[in-house]
PDB file of N, CA and C in Angstrom:
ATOM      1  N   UNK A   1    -136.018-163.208 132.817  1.00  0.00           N
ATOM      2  CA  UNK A   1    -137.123-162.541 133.456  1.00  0.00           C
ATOM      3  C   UNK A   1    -138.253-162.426 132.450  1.00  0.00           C
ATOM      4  N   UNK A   2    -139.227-162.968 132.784  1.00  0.00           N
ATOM      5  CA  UNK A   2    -140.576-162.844 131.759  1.00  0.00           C
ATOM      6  C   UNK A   2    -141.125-161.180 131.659  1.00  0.00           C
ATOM      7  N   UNK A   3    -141.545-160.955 130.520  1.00  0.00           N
ATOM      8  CA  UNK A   3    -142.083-159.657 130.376  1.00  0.00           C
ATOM      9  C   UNK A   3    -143.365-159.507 130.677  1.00  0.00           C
ATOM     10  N   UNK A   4    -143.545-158.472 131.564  1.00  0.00           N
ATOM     11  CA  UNK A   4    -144.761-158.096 131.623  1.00  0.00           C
ATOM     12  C   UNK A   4    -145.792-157.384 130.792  1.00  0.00           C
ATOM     13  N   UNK A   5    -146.701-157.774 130.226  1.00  0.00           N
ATOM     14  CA  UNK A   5    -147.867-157.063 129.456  1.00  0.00           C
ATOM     15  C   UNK A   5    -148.597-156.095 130.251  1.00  0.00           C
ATOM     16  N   UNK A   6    -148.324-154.772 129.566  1.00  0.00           N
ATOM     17  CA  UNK A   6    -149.307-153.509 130.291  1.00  0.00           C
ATOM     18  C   UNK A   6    -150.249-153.628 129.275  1.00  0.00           C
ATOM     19  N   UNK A   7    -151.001-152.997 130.571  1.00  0.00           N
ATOM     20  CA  UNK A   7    -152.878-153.063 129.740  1.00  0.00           C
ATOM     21  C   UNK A   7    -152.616-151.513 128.477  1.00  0.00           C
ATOM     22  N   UNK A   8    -153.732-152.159 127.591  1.00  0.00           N
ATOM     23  CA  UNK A   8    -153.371-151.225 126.387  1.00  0.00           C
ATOM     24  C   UNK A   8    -154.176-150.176 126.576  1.00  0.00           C
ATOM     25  N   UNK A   9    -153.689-148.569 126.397  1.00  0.00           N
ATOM     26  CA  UNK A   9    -154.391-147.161 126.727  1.00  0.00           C
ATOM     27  C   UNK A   9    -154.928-147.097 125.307  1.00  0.00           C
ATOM     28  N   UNK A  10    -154.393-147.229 124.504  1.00  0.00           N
ATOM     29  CA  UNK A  10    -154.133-146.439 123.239  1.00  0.00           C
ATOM     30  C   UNK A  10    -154.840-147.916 122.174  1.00  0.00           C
ATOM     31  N   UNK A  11    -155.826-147.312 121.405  1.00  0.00           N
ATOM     32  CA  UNK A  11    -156.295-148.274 120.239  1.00  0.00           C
ATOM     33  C   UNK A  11    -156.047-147.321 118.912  1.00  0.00           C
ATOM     34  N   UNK A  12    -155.243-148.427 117.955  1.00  0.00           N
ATOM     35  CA  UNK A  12    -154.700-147.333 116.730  1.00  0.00           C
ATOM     36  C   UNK A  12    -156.319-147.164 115.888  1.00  0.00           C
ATOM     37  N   UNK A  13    -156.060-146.109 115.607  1.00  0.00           N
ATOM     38  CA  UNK A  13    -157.473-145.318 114.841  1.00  0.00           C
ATOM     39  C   UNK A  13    -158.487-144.694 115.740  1.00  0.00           C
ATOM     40  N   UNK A  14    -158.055-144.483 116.637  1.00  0.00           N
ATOM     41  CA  UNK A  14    -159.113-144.179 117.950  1.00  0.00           C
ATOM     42  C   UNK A  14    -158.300-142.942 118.409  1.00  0.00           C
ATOM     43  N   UNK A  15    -158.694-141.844 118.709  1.00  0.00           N
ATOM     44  CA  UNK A  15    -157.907-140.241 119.057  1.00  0.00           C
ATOM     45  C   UNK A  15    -159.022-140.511 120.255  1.00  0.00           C
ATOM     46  N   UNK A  16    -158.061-139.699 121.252  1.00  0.00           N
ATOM     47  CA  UNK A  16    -158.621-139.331 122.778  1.00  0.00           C
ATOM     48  C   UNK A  16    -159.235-138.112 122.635  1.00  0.00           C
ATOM     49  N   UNK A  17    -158.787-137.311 121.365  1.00  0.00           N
ATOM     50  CA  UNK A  17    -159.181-136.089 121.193  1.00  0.00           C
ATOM     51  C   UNK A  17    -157.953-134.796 121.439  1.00  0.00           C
ATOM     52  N   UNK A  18    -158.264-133.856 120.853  1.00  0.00           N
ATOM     53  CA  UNK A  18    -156.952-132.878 120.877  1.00  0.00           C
ATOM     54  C   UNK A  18    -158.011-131.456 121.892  1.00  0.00           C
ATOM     55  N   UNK A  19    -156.712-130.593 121.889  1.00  0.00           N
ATOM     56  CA  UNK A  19    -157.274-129.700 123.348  1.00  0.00           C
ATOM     57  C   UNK A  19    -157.956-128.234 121.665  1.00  0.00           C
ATOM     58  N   UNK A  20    -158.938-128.283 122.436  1.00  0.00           N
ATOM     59  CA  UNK A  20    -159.736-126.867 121.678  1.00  0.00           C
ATOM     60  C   UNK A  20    -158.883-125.729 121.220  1.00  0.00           C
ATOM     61  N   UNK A  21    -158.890-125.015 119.445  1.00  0.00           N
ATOM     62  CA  UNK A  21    -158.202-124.531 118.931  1.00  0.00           C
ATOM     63  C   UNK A  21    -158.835-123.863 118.208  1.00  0.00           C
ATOM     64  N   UNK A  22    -159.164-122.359 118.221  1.00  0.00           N
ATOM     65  CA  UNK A  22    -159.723-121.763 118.111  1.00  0.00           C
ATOM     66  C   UNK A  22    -159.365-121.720 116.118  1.00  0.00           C
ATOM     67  N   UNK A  23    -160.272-122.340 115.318  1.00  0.00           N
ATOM     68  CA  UNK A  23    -160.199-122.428 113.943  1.00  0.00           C
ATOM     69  C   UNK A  23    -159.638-120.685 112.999  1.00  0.00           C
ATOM     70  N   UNK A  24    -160.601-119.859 113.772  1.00  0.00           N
ATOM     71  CA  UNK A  24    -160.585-118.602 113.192  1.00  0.00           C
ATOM     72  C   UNK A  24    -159.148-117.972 112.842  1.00  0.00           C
ATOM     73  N   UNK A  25    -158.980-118.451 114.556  1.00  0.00           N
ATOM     74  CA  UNK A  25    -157.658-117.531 115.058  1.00  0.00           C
ATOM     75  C   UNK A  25    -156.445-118.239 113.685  1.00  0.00           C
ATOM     76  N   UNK A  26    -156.562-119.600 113.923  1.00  0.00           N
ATOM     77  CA  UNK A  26    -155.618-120.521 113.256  1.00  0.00           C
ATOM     78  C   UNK A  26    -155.247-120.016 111.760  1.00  0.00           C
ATOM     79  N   UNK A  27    -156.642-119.502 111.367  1.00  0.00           N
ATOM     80  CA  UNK A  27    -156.233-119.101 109.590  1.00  0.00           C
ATOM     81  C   UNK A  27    -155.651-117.804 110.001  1.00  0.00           C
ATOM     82  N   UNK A  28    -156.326-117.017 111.147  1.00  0.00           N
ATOM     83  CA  UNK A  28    -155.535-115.528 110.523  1.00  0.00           C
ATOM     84  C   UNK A  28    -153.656-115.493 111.083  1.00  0.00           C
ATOM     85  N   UNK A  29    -153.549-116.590 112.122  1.00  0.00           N
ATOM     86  CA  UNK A  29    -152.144-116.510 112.174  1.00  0.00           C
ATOM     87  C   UNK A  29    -151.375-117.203 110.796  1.00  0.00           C
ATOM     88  N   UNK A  30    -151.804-118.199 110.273  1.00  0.00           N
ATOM     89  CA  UNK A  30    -151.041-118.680 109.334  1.00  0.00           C
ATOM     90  C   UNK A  30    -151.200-117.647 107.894  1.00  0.00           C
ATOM     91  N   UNK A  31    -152.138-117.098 107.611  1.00  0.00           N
ATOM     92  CA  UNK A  31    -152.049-115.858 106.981  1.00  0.00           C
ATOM     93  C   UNK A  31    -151.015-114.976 106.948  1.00  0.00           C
ATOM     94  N   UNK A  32    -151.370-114.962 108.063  1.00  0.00           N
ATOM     95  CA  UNK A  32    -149.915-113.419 108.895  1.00  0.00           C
ATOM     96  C   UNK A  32    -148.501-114.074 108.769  1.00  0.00           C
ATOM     97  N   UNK A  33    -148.288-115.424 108.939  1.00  0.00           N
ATOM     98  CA  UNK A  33    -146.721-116.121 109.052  1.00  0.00           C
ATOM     99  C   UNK A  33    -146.602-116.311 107.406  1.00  0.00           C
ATOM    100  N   UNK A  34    -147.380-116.765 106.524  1.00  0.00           N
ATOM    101  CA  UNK A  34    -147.480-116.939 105.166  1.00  0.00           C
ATOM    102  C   UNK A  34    -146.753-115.855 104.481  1.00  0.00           C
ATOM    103  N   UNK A  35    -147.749-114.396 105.111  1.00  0.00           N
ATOM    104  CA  UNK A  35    -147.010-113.466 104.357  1.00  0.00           C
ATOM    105  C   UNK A  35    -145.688-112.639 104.817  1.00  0.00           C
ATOM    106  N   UNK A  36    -145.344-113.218 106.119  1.00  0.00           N
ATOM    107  CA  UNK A  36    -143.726-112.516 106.776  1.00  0.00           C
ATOM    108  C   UNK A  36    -142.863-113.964 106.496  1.00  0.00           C
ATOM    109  N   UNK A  37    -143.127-115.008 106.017  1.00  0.00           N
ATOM    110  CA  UNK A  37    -142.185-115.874 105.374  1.00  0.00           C
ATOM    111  C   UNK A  37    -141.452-115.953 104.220  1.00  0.00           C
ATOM    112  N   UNK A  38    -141.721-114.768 103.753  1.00  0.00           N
ATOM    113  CA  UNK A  38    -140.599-114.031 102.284  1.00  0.00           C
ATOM    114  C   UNK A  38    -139.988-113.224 103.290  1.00  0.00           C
ATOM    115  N   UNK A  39    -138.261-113.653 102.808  1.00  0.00           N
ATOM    116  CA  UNK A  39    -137.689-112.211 103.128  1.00  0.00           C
ATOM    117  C   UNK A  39    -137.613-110.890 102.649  1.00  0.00           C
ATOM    118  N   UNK A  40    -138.215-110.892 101.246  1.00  0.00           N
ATOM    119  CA  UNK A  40    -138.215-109.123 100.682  1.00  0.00           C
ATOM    120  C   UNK A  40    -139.708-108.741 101.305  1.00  0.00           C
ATOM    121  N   UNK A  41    -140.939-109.609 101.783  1.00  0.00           N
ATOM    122  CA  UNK A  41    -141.649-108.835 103.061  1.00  0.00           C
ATOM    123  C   UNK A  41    -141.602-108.873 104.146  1.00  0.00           C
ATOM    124  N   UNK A  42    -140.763-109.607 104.703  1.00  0.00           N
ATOM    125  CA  UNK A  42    -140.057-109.227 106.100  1.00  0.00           C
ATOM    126  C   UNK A  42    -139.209-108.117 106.211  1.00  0.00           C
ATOM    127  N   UNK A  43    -138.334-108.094 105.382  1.00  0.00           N
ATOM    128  CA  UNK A  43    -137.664-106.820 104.970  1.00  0.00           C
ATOM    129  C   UNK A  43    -138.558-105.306 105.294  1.00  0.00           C
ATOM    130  N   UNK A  44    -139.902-106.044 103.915  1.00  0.00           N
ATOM    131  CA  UNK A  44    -140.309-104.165 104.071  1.00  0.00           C
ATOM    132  C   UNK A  44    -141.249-103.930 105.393  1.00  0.00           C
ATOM    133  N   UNK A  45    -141.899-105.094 106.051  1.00  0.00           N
ATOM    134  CA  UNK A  45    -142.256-105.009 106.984  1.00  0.00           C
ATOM    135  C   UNK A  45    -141.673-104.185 108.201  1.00  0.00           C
ATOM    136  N   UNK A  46    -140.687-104.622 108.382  1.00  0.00           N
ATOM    137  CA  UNK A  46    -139.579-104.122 109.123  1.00  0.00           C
ATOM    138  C   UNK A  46    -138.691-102.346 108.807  1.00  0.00           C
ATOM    139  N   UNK A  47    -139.057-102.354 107.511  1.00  0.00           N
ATOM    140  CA  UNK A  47    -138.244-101.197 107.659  1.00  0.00           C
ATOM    141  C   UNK A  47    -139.588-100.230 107.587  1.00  0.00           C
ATOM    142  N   UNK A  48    -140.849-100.651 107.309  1.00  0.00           N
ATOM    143  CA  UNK A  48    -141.892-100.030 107.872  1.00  0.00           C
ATOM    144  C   UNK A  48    -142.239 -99.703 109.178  1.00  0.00           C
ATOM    145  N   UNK A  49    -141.970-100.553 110.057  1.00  0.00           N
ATOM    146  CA  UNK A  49    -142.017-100.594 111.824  1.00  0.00           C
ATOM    147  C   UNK A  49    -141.005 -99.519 112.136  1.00  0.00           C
ATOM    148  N   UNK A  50    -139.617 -99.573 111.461  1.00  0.00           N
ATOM    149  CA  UNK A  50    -138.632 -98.651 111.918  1.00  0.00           C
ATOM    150  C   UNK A  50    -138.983 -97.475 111.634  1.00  0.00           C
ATOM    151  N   UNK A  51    -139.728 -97.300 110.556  1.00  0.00           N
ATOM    152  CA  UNK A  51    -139.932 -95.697 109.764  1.00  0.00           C
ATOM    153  C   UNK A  51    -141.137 -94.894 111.072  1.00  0.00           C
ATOM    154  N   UNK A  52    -140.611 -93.708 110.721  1.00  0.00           N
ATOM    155  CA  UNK A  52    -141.036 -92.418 111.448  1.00  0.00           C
ATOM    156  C   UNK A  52    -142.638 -92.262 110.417  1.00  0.00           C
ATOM    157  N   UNK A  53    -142.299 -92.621 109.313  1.00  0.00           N
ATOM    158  CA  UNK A  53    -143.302 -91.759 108.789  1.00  0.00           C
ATOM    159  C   UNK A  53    -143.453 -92.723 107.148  1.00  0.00           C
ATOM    160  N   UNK A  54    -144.680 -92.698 106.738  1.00  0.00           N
ATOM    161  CA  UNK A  54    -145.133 -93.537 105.257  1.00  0.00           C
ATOM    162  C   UNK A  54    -143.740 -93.605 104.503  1.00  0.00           C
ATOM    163  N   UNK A  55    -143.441 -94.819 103.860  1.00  0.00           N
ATOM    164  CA  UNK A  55    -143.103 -94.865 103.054  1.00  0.00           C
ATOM    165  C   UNK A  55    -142.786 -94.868 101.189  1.00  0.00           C
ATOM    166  N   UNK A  56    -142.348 -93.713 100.676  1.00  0.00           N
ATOM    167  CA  UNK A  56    -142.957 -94.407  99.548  1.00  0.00           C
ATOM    168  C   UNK A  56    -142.504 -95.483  98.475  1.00  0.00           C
ATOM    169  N   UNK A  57    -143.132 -96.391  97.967  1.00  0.00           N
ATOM    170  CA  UNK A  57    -142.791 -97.525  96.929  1.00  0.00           C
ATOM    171  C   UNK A  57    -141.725 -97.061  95.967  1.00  0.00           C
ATOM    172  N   UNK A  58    -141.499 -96.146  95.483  1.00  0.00           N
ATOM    173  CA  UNK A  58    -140.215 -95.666  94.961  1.00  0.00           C
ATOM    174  C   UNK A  58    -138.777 -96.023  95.797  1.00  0.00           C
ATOM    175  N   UNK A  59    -139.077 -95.558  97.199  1.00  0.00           N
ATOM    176  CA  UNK A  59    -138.217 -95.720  97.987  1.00  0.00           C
ATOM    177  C   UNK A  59    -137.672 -97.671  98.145  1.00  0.00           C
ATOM    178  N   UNK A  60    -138.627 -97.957  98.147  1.00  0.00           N
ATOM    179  CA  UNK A  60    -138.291 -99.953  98.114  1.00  0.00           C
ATOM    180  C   UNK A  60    -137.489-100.300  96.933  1.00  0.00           C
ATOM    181  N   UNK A  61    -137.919-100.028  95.943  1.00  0.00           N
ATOM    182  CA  UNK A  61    -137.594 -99.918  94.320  1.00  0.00           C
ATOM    183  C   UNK A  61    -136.417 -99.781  94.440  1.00  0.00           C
ATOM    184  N   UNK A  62    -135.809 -98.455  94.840  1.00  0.00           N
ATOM    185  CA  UNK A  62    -134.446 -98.057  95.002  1.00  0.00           C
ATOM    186  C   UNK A  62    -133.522 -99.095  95.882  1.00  0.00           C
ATOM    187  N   UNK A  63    -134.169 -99.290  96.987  1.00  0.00           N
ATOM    188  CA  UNK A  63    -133.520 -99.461  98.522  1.00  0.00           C
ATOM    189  C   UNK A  63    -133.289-101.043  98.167  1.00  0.00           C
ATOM    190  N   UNK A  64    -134.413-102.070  97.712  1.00  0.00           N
ATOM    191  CA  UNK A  64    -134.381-103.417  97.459  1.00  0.00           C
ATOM    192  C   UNK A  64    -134.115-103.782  96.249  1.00  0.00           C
ATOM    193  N   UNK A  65    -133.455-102.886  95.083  1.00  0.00           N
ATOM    194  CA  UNK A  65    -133.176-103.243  93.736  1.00  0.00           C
ATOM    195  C   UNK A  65    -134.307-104.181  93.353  1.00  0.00           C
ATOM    196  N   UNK A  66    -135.119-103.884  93.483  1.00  0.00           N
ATOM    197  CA  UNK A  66    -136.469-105.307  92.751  1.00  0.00           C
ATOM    198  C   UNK A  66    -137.152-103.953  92.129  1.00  0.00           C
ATOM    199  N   UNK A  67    -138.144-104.978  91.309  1.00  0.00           N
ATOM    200  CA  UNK A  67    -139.278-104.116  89.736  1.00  0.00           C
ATOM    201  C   UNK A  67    -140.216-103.283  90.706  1.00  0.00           C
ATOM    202  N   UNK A  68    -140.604-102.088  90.225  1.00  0.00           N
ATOM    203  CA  UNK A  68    -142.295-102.318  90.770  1.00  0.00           C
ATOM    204  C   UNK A  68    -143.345-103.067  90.605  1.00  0.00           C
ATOM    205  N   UNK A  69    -143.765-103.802  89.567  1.00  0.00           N
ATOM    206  CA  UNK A  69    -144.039-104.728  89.593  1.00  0.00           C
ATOM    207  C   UNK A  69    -144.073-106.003  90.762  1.00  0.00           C
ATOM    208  N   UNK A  70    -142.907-106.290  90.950  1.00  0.00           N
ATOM    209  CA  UNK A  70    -143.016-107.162  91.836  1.00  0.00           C
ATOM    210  C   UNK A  70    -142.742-106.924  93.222  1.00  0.00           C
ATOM    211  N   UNK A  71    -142.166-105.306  93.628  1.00  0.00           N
ATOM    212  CA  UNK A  71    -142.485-105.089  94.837  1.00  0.00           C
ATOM    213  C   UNK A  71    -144.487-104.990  95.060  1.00  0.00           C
ATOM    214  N   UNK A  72    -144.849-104.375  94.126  1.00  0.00           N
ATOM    215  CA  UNK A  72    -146.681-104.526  94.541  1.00  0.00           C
ATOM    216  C   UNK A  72    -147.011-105.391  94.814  1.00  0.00           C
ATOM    217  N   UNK A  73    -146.835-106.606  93.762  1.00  0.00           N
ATOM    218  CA  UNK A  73    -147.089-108.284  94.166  1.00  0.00           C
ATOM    219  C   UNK A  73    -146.601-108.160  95.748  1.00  0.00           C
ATOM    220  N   UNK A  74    -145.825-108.129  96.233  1.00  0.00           N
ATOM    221  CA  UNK A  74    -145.610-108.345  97.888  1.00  0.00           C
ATOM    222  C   UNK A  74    -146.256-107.046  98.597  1.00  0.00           C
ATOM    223  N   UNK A  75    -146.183-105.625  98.127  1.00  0.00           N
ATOM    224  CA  UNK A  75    -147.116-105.239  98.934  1.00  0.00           C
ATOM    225  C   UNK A  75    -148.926-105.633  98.928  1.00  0.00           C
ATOM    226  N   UNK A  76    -149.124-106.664  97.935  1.00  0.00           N
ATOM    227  CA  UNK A  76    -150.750-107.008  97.750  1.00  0.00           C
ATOM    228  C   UNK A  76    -150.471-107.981  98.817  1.00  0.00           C
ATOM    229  N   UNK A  77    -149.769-108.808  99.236  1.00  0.00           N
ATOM    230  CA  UNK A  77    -149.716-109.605  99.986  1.00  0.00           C
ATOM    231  C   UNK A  77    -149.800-109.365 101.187  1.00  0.00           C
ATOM    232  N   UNK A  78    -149.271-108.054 101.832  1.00  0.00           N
ATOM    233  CA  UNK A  78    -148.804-107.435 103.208  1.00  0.00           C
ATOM    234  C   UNK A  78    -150.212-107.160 103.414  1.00  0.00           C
ATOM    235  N   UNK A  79    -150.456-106.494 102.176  1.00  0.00           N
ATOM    236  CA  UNK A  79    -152.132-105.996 102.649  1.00  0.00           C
ATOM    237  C   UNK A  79    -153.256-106.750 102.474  1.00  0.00           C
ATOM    238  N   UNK A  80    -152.773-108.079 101.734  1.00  0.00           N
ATOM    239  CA  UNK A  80    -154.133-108.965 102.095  1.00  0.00           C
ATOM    240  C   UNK A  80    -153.777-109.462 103.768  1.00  0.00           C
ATOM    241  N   UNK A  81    -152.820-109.742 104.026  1.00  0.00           N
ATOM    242  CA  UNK A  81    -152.295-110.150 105.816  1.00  0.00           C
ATOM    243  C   UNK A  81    -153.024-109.095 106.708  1.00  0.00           C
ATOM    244  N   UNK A  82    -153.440-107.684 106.074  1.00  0.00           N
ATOM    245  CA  UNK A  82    -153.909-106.604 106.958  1.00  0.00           C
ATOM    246  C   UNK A  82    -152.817-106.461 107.651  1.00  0.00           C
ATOM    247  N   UNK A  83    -151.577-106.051 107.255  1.00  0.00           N
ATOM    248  CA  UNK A  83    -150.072-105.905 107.780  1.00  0.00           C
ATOM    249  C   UNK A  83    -149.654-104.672 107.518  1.00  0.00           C
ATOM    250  N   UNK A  84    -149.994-103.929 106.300  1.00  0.00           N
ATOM    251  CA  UNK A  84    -149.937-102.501 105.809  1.00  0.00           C
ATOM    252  C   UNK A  84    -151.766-101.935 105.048  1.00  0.00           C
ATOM    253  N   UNK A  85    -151.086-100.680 105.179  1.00  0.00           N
ATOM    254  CA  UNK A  85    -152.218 -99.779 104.207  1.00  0.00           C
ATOM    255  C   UNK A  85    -151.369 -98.655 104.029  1.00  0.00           C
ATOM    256  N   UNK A  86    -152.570 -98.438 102.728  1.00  0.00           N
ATOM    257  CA  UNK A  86    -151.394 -97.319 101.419  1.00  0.00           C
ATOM    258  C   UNK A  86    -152.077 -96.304 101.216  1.00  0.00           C
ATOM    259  N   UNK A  87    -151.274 -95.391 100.804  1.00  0.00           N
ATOM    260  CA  UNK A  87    -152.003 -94.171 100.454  1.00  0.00           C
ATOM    261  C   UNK A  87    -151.964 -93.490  99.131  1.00  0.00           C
ATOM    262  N   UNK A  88    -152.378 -92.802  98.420  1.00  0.00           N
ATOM    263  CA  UNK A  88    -151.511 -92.070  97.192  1.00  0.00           C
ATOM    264  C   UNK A  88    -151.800 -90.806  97.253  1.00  0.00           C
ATOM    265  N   UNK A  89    -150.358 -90.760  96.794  1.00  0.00           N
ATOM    266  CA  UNK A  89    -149.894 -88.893  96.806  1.00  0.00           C
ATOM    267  C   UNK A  89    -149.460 -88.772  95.404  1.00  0.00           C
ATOM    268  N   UNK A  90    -149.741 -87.963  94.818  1.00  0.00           N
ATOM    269  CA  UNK A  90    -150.012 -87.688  93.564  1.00  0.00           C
ATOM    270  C   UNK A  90    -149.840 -88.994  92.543  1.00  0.00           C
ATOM    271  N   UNK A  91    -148.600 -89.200  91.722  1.00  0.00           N
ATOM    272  CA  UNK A  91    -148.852 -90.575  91.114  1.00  0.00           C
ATOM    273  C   UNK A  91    -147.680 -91.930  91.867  1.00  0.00           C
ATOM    274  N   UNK A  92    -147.661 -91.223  93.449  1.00  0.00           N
ATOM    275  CA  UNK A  92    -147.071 -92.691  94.200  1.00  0.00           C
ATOM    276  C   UNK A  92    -147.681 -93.315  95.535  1.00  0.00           C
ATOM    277  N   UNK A  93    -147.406 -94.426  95.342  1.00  0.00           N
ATOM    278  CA  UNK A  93    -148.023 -95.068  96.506  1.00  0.00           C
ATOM    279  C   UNK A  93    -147.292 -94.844  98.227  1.00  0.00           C
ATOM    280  N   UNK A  94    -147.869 -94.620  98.964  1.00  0.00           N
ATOM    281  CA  UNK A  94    -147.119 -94.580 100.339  1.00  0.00           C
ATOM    282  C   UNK A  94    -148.005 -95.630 101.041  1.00  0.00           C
ATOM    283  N   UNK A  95    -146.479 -96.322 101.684  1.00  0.00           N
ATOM    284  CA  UNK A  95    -147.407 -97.380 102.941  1.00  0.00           C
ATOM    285  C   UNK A  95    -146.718 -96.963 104.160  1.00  0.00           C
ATOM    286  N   UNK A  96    -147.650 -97.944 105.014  1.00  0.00           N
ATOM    287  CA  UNK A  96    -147.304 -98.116 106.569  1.00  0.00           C
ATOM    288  C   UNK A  96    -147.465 -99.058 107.184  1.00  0.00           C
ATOM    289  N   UNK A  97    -147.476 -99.240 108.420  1.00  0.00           N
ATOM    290  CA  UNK A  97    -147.877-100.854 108.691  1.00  0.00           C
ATOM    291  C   UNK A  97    -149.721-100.270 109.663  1.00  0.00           C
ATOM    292  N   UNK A  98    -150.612-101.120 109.077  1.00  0.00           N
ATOM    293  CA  UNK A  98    -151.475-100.620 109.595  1.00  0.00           C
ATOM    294  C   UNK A  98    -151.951-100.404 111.086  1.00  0.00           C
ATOM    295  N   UNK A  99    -152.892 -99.680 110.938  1.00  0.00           N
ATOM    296  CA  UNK A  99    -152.779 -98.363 112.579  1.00  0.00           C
ATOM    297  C   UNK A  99    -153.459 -99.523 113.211  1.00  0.00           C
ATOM    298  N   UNK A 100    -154.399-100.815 112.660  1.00  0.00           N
ATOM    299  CA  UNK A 100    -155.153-101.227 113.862  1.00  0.00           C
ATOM    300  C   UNK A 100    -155.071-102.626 113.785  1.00  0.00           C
ATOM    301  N   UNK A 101    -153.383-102.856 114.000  1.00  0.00           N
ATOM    302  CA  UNK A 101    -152.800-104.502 114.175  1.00  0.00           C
ATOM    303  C   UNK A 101    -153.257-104.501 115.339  1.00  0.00           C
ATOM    304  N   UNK A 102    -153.412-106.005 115.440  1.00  0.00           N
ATOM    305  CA  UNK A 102    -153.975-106.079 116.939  1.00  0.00           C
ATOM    306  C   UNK A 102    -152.416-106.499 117.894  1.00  0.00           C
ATOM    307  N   UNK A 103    -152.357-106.570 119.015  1.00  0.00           N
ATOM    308  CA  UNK A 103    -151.800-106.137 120.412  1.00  0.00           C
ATOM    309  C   UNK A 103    -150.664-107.752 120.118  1.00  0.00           C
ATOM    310  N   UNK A 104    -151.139-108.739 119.773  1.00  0.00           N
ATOM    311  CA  UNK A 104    -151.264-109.850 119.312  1.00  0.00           C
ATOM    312  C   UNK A 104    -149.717-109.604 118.421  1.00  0.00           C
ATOM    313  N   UNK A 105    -149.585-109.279 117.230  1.00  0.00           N
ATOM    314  CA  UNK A 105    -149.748-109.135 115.560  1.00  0.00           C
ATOM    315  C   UNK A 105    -148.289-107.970 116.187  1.00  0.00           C
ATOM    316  N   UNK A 106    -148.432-106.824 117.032  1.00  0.00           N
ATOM    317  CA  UNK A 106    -147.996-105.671 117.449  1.00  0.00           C
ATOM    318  C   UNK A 106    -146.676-106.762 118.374  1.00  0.00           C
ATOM    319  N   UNK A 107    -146.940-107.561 118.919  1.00  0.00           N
ATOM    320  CA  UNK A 107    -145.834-108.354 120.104  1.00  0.00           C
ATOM    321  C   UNK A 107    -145.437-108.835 118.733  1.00  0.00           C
ATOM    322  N   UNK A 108    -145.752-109.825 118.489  1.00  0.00           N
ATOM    323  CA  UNK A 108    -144.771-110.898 117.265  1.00  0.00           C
ATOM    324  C   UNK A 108    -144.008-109.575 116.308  1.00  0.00           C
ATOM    325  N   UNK A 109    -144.193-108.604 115.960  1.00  0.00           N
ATOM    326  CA  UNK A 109    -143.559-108.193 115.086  1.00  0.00           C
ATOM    327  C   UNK A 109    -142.033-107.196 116.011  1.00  0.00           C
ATOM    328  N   UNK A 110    -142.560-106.973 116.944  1.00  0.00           N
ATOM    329  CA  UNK A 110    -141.498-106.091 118.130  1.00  0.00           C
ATOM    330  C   UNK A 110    -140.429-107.431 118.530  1.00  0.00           C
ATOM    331  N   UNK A 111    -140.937-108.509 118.624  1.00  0.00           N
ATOM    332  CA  UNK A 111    -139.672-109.713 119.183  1.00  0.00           C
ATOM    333  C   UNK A 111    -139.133-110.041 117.738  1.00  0.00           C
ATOM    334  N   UNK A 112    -139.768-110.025 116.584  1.00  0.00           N
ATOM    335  CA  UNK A 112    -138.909-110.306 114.971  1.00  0.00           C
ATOM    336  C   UNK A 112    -137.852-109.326 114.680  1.00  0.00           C
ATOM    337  N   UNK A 113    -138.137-107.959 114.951  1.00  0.00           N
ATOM    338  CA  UNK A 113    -137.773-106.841 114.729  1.00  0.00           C
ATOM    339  C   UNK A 113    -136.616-106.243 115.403  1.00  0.00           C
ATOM    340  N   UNK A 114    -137.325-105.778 116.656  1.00  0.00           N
ATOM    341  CA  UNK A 114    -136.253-105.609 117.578  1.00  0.00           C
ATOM    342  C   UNK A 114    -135.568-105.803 118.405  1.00  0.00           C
TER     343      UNK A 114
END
């Protein structure tokens, strides 16, 4: 049986074009996945969502056997994501997960979580 030749759709180096993707949105989600792709800030992420009330960095120290030092390094990270904000009470830091995640940011972390 002879083969039939279909007419060609597709020319290599030639894109039909991709469907509209909002650039903005794109950095601040990969931001946000960047910094919940460590598990010691998924961790504190999470046991921030669970908490009633601020946590303080002493408490991680203890709870995650890691330096302070390098728990800050990951909380600088949470809070460049705009994922937490901190407070200080006399000479310690308290976080939380911040009050104005968007609705967005608030779903993805409730289906990771709980």
């Amino acid at each position: 049986m002879p083969l039939k030749e279909l007419p060609v759709l597709r020319q290599r180096g030639v894109s039909s074009g991709l469907p509209d993707v909002d650039e903005a949105w794109a950095e601040r989600t990969s931001e946000l996945m960047k910094a919940l792709a460590d598990p010691t800030r998924l961790t504190m992420v999470a046991s921030l969502w669970k908490a009633e009330a601020p946590i303080c960095i002493c408490d991680f120290t203890a709870g995650l056997d890691l330096s302070q030092p390098t728990l800050s390094h990951h909380m600088r990270k949470l809070k460049d994501a705009r994922l937490v904000e901190s407070e200080k009470r006399g000479i310690w830091m308290y976080y939380r997960l911040a009050r104005d995640l968007d609705a967005n940011t608030r779903n993805l972390l409730s289906r990771l979580i709980d």
